[in-house]
N, C-alpha and C. Protein backbone atom coordinates (compact mmCIF):
# COMPACT_ATOMS: atom_id res chain seq x y z
N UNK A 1 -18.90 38.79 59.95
CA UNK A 1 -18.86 37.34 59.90
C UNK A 1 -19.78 36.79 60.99
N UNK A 2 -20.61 35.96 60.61
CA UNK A 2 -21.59 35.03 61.72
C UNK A 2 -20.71 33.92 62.15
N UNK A 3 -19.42 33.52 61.78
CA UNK A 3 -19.11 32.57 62.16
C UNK A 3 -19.95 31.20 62.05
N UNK A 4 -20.76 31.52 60.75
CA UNK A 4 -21.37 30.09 60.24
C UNK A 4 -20.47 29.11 59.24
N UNK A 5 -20.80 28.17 59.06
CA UNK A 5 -19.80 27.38 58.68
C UNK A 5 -20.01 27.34 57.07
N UNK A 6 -19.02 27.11 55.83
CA UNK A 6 -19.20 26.98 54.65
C UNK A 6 -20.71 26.21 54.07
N UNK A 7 -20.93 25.02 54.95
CA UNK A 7 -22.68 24.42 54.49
C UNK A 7 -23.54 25.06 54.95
N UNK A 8 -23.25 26.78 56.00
CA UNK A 8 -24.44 26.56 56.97
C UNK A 8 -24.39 28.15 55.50
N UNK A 9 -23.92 28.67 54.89
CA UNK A 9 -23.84 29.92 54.84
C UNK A 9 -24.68 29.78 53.19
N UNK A 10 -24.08 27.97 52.57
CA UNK A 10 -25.14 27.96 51.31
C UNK A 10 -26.27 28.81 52.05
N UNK A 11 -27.12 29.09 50.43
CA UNK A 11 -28.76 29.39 50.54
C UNK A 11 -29.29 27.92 49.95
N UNK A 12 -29.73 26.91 51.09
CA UNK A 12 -30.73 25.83 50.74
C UNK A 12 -32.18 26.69 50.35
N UNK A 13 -32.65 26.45 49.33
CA UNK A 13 -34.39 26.77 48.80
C UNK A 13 -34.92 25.48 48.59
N UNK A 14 -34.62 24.64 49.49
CA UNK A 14 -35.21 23.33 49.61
C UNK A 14 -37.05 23.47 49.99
N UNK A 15 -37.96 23.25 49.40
CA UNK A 15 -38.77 23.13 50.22
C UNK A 15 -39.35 21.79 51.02
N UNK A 16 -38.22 21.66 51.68
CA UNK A 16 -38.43 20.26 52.22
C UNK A 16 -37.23 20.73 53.43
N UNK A 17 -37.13 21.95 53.04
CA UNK A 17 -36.09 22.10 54.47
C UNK A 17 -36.28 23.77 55.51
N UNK A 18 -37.04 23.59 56.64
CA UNK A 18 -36.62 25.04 57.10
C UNK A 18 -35.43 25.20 58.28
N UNK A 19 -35.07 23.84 58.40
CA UNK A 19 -33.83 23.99 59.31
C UNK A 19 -32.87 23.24 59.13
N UNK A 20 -31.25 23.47 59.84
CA UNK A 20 -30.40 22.93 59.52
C UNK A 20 -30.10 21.61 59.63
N UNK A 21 -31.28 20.73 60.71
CA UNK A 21 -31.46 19.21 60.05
C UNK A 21 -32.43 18.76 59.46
N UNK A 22 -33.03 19.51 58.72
CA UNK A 22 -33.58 19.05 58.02
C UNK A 22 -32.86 19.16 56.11
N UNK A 23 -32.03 20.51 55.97
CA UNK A 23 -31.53 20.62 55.03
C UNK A 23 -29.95 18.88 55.44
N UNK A 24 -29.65 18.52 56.11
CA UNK A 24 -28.79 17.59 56.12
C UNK A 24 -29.75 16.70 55.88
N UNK A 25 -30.97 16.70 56.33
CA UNK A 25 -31.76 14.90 55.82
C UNK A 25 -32.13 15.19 54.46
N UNK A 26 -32.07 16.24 53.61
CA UNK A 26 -32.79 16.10 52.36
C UNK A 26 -31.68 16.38 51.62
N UNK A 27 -30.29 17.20 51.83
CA UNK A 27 -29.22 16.39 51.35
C UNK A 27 -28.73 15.17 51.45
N UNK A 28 -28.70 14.72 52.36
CA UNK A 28 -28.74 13.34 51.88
C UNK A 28 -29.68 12.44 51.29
N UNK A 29 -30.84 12.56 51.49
CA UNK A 29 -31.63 11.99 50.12
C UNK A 29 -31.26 12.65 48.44
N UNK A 30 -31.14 13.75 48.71
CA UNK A 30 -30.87 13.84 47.28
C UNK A 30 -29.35 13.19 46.70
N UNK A 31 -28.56 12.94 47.62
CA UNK A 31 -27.13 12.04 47.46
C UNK A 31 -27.25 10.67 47.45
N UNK A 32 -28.85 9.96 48.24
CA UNK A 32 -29.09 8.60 47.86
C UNK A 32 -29.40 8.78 46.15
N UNK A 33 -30.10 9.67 46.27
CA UNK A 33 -31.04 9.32 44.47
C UNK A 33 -29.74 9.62 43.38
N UNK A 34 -28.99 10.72 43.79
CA UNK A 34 -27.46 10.50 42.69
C UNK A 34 -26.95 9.56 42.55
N UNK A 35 -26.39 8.78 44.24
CA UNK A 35 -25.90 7.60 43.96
C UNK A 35 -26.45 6.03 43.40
N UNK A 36 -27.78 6.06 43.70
CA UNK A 36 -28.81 5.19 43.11
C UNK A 36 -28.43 4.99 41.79
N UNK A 37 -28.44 6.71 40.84
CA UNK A 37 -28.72 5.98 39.86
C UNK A 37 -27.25 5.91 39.43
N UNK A 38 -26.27 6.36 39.81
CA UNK A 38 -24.90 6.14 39.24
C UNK A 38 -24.84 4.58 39.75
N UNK A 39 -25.22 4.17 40.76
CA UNK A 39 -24.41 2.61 40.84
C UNK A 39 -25.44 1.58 39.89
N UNK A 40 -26.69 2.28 39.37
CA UNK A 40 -27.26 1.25 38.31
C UNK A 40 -26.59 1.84 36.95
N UNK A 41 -26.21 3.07 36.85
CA UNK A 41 -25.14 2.67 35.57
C UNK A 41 -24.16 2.53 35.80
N UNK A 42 -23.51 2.60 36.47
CA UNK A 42 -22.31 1.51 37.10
C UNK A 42 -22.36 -0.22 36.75
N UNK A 43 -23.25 -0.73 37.43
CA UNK A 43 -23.69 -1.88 37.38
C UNK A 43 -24.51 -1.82 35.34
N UNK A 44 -24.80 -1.54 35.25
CA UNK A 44 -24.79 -1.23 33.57
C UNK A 44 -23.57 -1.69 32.32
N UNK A 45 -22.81 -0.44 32.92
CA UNK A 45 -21.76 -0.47 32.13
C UNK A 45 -20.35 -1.45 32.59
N UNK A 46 -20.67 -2.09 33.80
CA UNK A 46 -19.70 -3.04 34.38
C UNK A 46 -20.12 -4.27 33.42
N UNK A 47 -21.39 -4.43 33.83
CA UNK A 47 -21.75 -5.80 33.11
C UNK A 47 -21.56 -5.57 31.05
N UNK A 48 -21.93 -4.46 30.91
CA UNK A 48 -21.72 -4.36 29.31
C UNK A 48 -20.15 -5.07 28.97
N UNK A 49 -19.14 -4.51 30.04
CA UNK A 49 -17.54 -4.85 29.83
C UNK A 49 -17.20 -6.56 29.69
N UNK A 50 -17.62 -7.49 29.97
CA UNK A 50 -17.89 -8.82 30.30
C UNK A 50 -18.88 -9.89 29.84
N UNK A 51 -20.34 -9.14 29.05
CA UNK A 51 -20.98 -9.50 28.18
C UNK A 51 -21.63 -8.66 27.44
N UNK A 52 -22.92 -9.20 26.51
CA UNK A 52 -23.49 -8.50 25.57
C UNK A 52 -24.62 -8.80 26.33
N UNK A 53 -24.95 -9.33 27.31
CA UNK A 53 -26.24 -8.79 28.14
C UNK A 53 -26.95 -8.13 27.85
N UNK A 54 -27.93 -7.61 27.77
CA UNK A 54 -28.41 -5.91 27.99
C UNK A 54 -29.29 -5.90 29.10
N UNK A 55 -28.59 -5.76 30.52
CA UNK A 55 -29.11 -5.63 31.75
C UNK A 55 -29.79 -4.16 32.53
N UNK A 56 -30.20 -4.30 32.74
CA UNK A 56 -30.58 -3.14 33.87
C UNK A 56 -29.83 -3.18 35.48
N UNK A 57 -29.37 -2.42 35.73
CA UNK A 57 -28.84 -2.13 37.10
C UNK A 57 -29.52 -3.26 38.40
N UNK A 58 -31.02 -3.35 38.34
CA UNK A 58 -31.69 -3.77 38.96
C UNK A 58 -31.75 -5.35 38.85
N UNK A 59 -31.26 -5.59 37.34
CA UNK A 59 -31.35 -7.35 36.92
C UNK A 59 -29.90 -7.29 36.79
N UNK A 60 -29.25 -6.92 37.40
CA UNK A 60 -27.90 -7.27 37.43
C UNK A 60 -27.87 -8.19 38.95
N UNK A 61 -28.41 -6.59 39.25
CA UNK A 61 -27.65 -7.10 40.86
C UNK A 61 -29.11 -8.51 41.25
N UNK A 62 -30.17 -8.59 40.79
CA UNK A 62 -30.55 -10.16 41.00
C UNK A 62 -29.88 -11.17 40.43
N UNK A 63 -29.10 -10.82 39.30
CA UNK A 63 -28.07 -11.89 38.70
C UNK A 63 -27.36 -12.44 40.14
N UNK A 64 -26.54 -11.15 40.47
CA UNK A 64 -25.61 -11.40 41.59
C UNK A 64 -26.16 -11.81 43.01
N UNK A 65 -27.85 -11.21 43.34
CA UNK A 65 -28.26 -12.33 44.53
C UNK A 65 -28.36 -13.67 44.06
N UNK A 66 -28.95 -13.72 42.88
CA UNK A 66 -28.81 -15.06 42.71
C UNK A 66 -27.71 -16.17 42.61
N UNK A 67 -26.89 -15.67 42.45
CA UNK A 67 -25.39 -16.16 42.63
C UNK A 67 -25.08 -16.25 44.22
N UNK A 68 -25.48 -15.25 44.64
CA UNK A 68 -24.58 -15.33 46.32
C UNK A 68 -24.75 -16.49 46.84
N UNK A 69 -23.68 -16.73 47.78
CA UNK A 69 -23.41 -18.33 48.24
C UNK A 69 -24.04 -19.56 47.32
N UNK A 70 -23.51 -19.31 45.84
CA UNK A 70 -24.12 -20.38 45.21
C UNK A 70 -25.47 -21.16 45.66
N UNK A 71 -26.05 -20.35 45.66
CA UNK A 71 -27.52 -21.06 46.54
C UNK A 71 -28.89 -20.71 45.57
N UNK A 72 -29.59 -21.83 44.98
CA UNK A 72 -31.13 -21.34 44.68
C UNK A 72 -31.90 -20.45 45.38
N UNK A 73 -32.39 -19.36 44.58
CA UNK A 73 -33.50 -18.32 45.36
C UNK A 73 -34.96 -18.22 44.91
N UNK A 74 -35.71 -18.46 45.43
CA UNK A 74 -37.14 -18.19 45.20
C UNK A 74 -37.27 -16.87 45.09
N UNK A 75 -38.28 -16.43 44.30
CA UNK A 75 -38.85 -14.61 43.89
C UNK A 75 -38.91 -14.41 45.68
N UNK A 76 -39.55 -15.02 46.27
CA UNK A 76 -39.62 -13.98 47.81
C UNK A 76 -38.56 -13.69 48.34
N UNK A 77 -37.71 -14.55 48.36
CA UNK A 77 -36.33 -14.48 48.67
C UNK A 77 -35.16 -13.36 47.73
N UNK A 78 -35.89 -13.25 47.09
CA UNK A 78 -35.08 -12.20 46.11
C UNK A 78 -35.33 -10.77 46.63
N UNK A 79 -36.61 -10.66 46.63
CA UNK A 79 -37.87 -9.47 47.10
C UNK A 79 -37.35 -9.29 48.51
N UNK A 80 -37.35 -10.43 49.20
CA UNK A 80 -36.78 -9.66 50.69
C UNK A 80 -35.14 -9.22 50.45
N UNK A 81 -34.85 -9.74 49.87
CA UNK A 81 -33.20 -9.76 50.00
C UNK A 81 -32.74 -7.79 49.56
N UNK A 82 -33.85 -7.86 48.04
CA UNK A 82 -33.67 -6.47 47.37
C UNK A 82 -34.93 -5.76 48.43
N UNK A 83 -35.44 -5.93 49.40
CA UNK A 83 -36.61 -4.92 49.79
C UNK A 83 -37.15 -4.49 48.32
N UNK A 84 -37.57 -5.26 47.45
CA UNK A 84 -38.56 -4.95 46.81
C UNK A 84 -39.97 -5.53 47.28
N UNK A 85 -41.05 -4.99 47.01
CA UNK A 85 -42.39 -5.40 46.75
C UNK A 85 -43.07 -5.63 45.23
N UNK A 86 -42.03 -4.91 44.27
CA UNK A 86 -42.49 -5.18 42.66
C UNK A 86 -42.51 -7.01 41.92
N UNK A 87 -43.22 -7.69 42.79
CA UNK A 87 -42.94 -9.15 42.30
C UNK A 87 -43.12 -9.24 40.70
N UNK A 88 -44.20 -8.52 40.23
CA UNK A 88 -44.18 -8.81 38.44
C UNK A 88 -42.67 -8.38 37.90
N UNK A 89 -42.79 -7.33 38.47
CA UNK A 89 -41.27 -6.84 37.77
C UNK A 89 -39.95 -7.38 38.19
N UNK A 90 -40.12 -8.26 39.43
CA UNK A 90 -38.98 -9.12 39.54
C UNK A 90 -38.99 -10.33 38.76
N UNK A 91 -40.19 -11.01 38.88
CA UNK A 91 -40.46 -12.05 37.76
C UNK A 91 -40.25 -11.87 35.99
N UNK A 92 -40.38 -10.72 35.88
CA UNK A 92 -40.01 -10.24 34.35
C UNK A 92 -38.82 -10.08 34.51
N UNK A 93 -37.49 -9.71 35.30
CA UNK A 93 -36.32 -9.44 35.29
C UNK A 93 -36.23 -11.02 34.80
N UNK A 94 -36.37 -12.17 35.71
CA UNK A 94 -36.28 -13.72 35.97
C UNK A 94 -36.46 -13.88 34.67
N UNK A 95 -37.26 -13.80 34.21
CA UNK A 95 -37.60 -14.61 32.39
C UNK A 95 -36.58 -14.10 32.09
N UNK A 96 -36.36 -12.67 31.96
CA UNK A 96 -34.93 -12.17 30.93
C UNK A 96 -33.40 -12.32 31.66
N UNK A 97 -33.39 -12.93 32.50
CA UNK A 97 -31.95 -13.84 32.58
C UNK A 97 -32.12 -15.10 32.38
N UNK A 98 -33.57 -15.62 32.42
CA UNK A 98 -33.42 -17.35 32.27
C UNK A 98 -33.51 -17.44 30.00
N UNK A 99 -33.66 -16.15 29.74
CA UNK A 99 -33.61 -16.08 28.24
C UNK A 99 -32.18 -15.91 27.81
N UNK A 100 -31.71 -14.70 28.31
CA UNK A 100 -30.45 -14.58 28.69
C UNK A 100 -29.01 -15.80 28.49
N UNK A 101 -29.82 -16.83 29.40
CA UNK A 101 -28.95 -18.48 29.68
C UNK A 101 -27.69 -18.03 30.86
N UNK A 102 -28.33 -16.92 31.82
CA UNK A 102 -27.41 -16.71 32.68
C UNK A 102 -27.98 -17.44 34.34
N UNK A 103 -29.14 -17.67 34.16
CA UNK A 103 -29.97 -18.41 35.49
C UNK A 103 -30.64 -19.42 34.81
N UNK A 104 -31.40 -20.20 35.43
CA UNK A 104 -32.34 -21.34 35.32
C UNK A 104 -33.33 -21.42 36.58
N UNK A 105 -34.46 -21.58 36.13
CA UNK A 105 -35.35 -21.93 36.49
C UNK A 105 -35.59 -23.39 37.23
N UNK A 106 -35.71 -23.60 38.37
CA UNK A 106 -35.92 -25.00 38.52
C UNK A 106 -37.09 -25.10 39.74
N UNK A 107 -37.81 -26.42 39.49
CA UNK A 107 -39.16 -26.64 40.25
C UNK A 107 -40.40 -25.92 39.34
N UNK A 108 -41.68 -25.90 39.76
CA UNK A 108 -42.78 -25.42 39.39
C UNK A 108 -43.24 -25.06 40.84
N UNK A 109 -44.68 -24.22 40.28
CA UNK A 109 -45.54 -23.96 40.98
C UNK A 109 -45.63 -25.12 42.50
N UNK A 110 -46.47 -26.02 42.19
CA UNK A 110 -46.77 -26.75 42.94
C UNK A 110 -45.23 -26.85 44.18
N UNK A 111 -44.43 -27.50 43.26
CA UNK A 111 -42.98 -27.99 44.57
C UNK A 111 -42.22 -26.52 44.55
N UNK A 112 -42.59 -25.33 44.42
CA UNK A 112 -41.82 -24.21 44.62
C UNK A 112 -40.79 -23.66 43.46
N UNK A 113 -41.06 -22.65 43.11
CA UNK A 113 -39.64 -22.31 41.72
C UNK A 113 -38.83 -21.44 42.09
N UNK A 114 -37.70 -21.84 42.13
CA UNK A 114 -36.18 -20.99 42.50
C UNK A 114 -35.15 -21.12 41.13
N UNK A 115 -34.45 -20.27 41.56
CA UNK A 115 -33.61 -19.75 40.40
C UNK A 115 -32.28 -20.01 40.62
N UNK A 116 -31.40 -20.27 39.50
CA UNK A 116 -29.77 -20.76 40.22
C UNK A 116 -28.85 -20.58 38.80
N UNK A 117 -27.57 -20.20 39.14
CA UNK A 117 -27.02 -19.59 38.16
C UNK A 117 -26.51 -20.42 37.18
N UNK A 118 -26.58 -20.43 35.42
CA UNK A 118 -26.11 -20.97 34.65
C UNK A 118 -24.53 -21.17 34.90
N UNK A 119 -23.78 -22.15 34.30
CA UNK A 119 -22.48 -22.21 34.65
C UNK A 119 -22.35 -20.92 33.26
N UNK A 120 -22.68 -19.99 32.45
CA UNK A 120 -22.20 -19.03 31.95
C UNK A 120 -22.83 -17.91 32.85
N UNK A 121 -23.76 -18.13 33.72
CA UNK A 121 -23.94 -17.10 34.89
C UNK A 121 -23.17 -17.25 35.84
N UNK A 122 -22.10 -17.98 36.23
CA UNK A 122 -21.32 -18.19 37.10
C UNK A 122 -20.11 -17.44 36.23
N UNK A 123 -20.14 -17.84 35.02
CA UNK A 123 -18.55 -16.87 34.04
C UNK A 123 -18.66 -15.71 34.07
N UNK A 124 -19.78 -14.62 34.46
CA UNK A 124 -19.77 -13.56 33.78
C UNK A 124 -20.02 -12.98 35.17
N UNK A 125 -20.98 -13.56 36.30
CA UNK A 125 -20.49 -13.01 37.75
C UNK A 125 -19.17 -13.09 38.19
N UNK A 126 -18.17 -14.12 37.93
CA UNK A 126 -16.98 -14.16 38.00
C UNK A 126 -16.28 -13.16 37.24
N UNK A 127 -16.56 -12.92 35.73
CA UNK A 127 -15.61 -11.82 35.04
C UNK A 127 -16.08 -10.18 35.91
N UNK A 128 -17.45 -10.26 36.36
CA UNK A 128 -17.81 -9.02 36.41
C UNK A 128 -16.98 -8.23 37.80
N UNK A 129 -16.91 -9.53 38.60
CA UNK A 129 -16.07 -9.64 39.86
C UNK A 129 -14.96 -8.97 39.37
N UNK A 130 -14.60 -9.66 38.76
CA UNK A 130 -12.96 -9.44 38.42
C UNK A 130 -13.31 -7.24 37.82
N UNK A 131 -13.53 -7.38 36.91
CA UNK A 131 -13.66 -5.94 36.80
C UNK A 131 -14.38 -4.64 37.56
N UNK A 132 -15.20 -5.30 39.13
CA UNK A 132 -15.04 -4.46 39.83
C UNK A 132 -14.07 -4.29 40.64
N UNK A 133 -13.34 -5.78 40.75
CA UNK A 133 -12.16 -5.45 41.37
C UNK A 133 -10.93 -4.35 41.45
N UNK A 134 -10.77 -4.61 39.68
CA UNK A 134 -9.84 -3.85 38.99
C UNK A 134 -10.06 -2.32 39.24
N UNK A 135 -11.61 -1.92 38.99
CA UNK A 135 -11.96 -0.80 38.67
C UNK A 135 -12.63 0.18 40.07
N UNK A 136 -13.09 -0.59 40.75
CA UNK A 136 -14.14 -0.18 42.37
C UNK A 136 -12.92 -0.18 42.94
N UNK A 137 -12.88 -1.66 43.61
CA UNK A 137 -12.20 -1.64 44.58
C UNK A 137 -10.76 -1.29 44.75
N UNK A 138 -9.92 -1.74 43.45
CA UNK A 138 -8.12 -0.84 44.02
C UNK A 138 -8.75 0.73 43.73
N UNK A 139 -9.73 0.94 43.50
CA UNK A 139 -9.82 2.71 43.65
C UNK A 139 -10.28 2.81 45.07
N UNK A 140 -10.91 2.51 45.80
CA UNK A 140 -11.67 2.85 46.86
C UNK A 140 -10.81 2.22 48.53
N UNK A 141 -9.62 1.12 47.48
CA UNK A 141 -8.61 0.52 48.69
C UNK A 141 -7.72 1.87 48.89
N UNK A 142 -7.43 2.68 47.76
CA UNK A 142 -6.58 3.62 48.10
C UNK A 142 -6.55 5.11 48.60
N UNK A 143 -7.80 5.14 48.92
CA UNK A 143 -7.74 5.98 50.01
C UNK A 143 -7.93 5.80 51.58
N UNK A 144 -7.14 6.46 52.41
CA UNK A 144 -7.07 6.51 53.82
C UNK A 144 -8.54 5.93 54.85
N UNK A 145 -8.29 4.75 55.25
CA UNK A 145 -9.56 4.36 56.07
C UNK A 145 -11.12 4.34 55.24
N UNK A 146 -10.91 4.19 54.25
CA UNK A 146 -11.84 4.61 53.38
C UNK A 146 -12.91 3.18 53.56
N UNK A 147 -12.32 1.87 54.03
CA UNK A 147 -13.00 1.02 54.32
C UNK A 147 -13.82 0.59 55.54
N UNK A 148 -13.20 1.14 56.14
CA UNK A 148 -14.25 1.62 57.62
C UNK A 148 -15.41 2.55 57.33
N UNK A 149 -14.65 3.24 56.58
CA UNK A 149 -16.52 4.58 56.14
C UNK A 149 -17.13 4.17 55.66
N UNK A 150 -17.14 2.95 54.46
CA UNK A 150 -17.92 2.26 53.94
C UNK A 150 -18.60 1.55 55.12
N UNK A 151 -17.92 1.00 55.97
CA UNK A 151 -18.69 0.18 56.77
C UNK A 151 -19.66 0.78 57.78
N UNK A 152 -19.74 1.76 58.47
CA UNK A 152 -19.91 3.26 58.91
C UNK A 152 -21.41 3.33 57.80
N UNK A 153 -20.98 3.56 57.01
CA UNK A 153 -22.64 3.80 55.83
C UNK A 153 -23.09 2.72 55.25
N UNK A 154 -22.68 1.76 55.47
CA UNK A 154 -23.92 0.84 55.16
C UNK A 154 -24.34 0.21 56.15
N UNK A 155 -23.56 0.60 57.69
CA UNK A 155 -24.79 0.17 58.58
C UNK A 155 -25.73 1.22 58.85
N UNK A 156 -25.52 2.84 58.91
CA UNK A 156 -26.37 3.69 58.84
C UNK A 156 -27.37 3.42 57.54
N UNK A 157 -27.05 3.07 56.21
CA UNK A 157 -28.07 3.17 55.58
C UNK A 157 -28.75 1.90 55.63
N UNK A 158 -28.51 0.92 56.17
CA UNK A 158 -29.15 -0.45 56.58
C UNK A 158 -30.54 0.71 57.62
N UNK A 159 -30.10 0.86 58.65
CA UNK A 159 -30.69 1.49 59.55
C UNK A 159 -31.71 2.41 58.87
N UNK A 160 -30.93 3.51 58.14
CA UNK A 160 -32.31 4.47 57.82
C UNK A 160 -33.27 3.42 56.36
N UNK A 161 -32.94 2.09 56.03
CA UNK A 161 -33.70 1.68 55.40
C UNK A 161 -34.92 1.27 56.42
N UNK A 162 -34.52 0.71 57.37
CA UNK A 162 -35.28 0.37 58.76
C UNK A 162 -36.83 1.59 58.52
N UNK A 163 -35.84 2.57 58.82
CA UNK A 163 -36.44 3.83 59.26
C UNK A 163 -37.85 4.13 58.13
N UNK A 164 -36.85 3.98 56.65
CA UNK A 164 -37.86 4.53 55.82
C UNK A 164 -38.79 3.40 55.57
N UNK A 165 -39.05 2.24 56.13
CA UNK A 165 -39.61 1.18 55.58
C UNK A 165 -40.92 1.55 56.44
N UNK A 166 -40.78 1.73 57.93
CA UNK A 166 -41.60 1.78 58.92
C UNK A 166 -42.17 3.45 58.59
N UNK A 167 -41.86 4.35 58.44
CA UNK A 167 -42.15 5.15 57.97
C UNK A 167 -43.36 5.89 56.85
N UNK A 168 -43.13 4.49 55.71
CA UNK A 168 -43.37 4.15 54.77
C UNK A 168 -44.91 3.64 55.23
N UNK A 169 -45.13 2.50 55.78
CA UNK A 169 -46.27 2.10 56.92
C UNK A 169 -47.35 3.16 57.04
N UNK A 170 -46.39 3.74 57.74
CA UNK A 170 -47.29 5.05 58.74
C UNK A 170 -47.90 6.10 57.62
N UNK A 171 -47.17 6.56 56.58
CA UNK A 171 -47.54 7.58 55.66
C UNK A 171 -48.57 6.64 54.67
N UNK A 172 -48.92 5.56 54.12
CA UNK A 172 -49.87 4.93 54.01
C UNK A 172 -51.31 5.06 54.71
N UNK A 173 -51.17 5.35 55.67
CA UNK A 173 -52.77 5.36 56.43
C UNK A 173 -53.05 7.32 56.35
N UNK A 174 -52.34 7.27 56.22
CA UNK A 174 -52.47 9.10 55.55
C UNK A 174 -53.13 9.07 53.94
N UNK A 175 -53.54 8.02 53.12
CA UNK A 175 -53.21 8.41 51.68
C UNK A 175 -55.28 8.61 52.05
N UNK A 176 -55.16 9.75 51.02
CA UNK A 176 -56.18 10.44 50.43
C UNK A 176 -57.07 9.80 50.03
């Protein structure tokens, strides 16, 4: 016995890992990209329960910035909010909720255009509420301290978003 521990004794064939922190930083990326895409079909199949939408994970949750604190959002304001840089593809999400009749469009070009939720975009962020309630949260209330760990990882992953943003920067002046 080496007295290594059950994670240390896996065989990682990561090639992105020759040591034991580095196999923990690329497990956990590969646990962001699982959970990524489970919480956009999550957010999928939440919203399917509440309407006939046909959303994407990604135009959901701008449904729901756009909703937060009942407040109009401009595309930049969306873009910073989601750390996106894809403005066409946020603007194409925008047409297909203002087609939708779950947002509206208000202002132009000239005086600025922001987005604000239909009162049936206010029904269906409200129903959708309600069924993560039911379904997320009394699951995730019932385990032990389980709401502190949440809080625990989303200021770490606030942080390593920090990390990978600036990061992100730097590996840019590297490109070929």
């Amino acid at each position: 016995m080496t007295g290594k521990s059950d994670d240390q004794k896996l065989n990682y064939h990561w090639h992105l890992s020759e040591n034991d922190a580095e196999v923990v930083c690329t497990e956990l990326e590969f646990a962001l990209m699982r959970c990524f895409e489970a919480f956009g079909r999550w957010q999928t199949e939440c919203l399917a329960s509440v309407s006939d939408v046909g959303a994407t994970g990604p135009e959901n949750a701008l449904l729901h910035i756009v909703r937060m604190n009942d407040r109009a959002k401009s595309i930049k304001e969306l873009a910073r909010l989601t750390n996106r840089d894809d403005i066409p593809n946020i603007q194409y999400s925008m047409r297909k909720l203002v087609a939708a009749g779950l947002i509206e469009k208000q202002g132009s070009g000239r005086t600025g255009v922001t987005y604000q939720a239909t009162p049936e975009g206010k029904k269906i962020t409200d129903d959708y509420g309600a069924v993560r309630k039911r379904l997320l949260i009394e699951q995730i209330s019932s385990l032990p301290e389980f709401d502190k760990r949440l809080k625990e990882a989303g200021q770490s992953l606030n942080i390593l978003a920090g990390i990978y943003e600036e990061i992100s920067r730097i590996a840019a002046t590297y490109r070929r």
